[in-house]
Protein backbone atom coordinates (compact mmCIF):
# COMPACT_ATOMS: atom_id res chain seq x y z
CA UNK A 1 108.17 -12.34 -1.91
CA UNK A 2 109.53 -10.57 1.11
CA UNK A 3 109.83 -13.01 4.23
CA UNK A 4 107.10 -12.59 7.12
CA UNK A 5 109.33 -11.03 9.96
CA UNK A 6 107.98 -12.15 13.80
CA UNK A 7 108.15 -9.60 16.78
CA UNK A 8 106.39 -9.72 20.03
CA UNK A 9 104.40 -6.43 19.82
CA UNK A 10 102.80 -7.34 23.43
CA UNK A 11 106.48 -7.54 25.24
CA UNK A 12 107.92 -4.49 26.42
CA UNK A 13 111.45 -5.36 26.91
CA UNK A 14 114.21 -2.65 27.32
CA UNK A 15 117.63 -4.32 26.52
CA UNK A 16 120.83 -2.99 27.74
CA UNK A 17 123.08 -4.28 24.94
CA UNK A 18 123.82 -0.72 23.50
CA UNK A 19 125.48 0.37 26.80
CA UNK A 20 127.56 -2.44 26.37
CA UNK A 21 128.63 -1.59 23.05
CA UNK A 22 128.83 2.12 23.29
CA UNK A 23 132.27 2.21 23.72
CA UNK A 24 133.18 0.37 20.71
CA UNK A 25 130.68 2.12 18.64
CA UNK A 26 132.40 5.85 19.89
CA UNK A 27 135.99 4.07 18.90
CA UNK A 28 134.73 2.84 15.50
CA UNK A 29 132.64 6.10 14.73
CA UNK A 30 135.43 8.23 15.89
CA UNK A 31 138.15 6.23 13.58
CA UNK A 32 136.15 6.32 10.38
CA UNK A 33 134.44 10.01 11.27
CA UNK A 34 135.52 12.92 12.83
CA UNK A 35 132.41 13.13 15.03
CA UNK A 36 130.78 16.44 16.68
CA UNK A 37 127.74 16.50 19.15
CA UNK A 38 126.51 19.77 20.44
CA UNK A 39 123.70 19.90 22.94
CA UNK A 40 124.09 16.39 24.42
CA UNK A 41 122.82 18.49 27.74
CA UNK A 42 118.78 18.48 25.69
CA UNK A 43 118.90 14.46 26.26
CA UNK A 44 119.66 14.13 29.70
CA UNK A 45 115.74 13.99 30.60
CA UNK A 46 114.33 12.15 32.84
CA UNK A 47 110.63 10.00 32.07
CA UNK A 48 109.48 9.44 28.45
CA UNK A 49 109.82 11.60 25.87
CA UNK A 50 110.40 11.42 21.69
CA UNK A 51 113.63 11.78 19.85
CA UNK A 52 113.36 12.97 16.36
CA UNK A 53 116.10 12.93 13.93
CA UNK A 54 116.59 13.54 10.59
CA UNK A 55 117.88 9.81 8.58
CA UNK A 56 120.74 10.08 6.50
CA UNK A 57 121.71 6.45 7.27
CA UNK A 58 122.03 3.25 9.11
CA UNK A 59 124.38 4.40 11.26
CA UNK A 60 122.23 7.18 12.60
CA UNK A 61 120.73 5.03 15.92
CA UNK A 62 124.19 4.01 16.86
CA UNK A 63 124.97 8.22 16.64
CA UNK A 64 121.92 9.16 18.64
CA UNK A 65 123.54 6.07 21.16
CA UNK A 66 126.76 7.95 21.24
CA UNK A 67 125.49 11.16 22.40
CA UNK A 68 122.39 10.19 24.49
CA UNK A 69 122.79 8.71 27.94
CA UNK A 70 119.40 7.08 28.39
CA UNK A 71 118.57 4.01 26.67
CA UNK A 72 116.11 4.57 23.66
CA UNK A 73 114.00 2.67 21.75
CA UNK A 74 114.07 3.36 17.73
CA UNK A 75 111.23 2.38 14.74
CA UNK A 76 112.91 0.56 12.20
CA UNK A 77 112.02 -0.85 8.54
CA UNK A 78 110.58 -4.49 8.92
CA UNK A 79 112.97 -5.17 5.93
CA UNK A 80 115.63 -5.09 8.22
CA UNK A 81 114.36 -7.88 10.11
CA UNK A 82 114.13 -10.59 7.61
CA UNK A 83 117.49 -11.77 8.25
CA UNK A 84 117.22 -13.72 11.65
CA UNK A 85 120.64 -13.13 12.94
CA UNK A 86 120.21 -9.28 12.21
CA UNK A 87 116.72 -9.26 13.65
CA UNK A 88 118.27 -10.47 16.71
CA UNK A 89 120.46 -7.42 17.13
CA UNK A 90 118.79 -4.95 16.22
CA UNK A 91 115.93 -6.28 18.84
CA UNK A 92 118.45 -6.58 21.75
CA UNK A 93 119.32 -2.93 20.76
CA UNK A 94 115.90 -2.14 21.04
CA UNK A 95 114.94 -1.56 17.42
CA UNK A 96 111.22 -2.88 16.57
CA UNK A 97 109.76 -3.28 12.89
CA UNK A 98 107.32 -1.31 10.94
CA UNK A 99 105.82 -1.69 7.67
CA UNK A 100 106.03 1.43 5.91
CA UNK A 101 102.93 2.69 3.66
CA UNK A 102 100.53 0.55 4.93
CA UNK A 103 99.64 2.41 8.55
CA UNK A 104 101.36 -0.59 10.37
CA UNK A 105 99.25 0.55 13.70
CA UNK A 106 100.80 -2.58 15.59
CA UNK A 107 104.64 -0.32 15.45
CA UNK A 108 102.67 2.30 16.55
CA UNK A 109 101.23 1.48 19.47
CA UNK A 110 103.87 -0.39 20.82
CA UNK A 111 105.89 2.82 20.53
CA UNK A 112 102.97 4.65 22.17
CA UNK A 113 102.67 2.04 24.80
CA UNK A 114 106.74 2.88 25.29
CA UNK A 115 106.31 6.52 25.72
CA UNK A 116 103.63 5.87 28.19
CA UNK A 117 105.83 3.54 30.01
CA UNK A 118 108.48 6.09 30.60
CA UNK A 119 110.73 4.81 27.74
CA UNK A 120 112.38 6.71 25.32
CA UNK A 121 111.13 6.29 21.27
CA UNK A 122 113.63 7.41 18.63
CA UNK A 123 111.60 8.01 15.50
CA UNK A 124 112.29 9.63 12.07
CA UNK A 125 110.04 11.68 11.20
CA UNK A 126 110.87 11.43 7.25
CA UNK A 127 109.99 8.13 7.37
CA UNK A 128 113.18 6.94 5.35
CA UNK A 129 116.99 8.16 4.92
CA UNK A 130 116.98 11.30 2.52
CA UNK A 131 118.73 9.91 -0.60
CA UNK A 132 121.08 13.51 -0.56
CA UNK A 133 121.57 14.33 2.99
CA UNK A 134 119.44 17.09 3.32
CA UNK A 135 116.26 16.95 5.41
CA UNK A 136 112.80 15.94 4.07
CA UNK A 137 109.16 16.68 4.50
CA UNK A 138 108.01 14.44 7.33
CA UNK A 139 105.21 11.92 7.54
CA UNK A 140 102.46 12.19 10.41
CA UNK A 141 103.47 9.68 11.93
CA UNK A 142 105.60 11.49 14.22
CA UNK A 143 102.61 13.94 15.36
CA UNK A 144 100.63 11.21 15.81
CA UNK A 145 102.67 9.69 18.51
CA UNK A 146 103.69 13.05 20.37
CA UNK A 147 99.42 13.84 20.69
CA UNK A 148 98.95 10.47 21.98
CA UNK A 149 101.53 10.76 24.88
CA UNK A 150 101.56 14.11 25.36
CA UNK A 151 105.27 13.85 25.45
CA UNK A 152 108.10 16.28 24.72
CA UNK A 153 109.50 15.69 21.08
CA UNK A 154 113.80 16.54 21.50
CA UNK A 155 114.80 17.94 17.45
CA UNK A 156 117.69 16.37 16.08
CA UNK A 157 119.86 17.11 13.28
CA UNK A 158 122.58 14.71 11.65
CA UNK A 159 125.02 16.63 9.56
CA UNK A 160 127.41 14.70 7.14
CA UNK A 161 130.05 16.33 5.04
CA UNK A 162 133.40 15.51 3.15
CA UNK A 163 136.43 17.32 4.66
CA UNK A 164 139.54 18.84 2.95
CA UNK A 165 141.66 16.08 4.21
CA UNK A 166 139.26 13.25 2.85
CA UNK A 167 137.72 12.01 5.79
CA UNK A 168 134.05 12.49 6.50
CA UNK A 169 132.90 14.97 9.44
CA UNK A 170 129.39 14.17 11.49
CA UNK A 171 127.90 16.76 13.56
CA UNK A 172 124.91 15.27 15.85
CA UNK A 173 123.47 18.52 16.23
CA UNK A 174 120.57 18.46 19.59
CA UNK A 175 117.82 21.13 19.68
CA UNK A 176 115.99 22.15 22.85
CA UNK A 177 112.81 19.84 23.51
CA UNK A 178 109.94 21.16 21.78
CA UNK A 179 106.99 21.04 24.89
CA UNK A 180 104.00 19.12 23.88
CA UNK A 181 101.52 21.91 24.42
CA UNK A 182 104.03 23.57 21.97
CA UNK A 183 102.71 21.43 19.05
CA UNK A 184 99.09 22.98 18.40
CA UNK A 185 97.07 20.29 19.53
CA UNK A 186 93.37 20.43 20.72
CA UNK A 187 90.89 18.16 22.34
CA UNK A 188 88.97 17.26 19.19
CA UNK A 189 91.60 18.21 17.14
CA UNK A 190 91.82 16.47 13.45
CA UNK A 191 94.30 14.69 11.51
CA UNK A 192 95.75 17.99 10.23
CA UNK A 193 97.00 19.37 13.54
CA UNK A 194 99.11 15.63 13.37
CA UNK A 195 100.58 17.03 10.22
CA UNK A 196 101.18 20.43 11.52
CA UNK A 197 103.27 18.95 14.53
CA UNK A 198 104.82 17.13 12.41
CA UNK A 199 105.64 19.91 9.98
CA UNK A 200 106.79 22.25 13.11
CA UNK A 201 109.62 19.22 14.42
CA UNK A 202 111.02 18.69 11.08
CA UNK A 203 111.49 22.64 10.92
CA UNK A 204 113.37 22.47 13.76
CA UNK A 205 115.65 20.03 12.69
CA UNK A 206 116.35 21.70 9.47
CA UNK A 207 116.92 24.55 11.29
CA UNK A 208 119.54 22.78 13.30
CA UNK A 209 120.88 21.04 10.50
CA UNK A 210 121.29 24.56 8.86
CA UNK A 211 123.53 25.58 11.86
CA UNK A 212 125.80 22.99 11.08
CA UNK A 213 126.70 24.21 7.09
């Protein structure tokens, strides 16, 4: 039976522990990758807005850290939290828990709430790390969030290959921001044009993942 995980979905903290670490992360990343980010210039935004990468895996926040400037926010599996000691990192680096398949509207809202706040919310829009590398269908989730802040969605591709030499190359690969009006949404719009956005951001990051074959 999985364990209940606790989080405070009424406190909106922002932690700076990931500036901290930054610099350690680029050292470790950089000695066990050979690391590439193009179009750092599409994070430096000011106010709230979305990031949306592609997952390939756990290491993917701590890339998106690397190359953005701002402090960000990021939806994370609640599984992940059921270890108290790793529940307390990942909080201080401003990772939050969501139950996946049920509609966990709690996650949801608080990442709303963040948006509205001026934060920034990292969200995958697959929903979970692609089990090949290669980019997924996304969830609604993602469309759901940009209609209810009205916020710019920034595409982002992660790109992992095996070099000649051995080693592993990463290219964090940042798209333009895609505007909100952009996305197709209408007043009384339905669940579908949620979809739709969706569908139209996780283009965009194939398409930049594409650029980086």
């Amino acid at each position: 039976m999985a364990k209940k995980v606790e989080f405070d979905y009424s406190s909106f903290q922002s932690y700076k522990m990931m500036n901290a670490i930054r610099p350690l992360c680029m050292f470790l990343c950089k000695a066990k990758y050979h690391v590439e980010f193009r179009g750092t210039e599409n994070l430096d935004r000011k106010g709230g807005f979305i990031i949306a990468p592609n997952h390939i895996s756990a290491l993917d926040p701590m890339f998106i850290a690397m190359a953005s400037k701002r402090l960000f926010h990021y939806i994370a599996k609640e599984e992940l939290f059921e270890n108290p000691i790793m529940s307390k990192a990942l909080v201080h680096l401003n990772g939050f828990p969501i139950r996946r398949g049920i509609g966990d509207m709690n996650a949801v809202n608080y990442g709303i709430e963040l948006v509205r706040r001026g934060e920034v919310l990292c969200i995958f829009p697959e929903g979970t790390r692609s089990p090949d590398g290669t980019p997924k269908a996304a969830k609604s989730g993602v469309g759901y969030i940009a209609r209810a802040t009205r916020a710019d969605v920034v595409p982002v591709a992660i790109y992992k290959e095996k070099t000649e030499k051995g080693g592993t190359k990463v290219i964090i690969n940042i798209g333009e921001a895609i505007p909100n009006s952009s996305l197709g949404f209408t007043e009384n719009g339905k669940s579908k044009e949620n979809k739709a956005a969706a569908k139209m951001i996780m283009d965009r990051i194939t398409a930049l993942w594409e650029e980086c074959k």
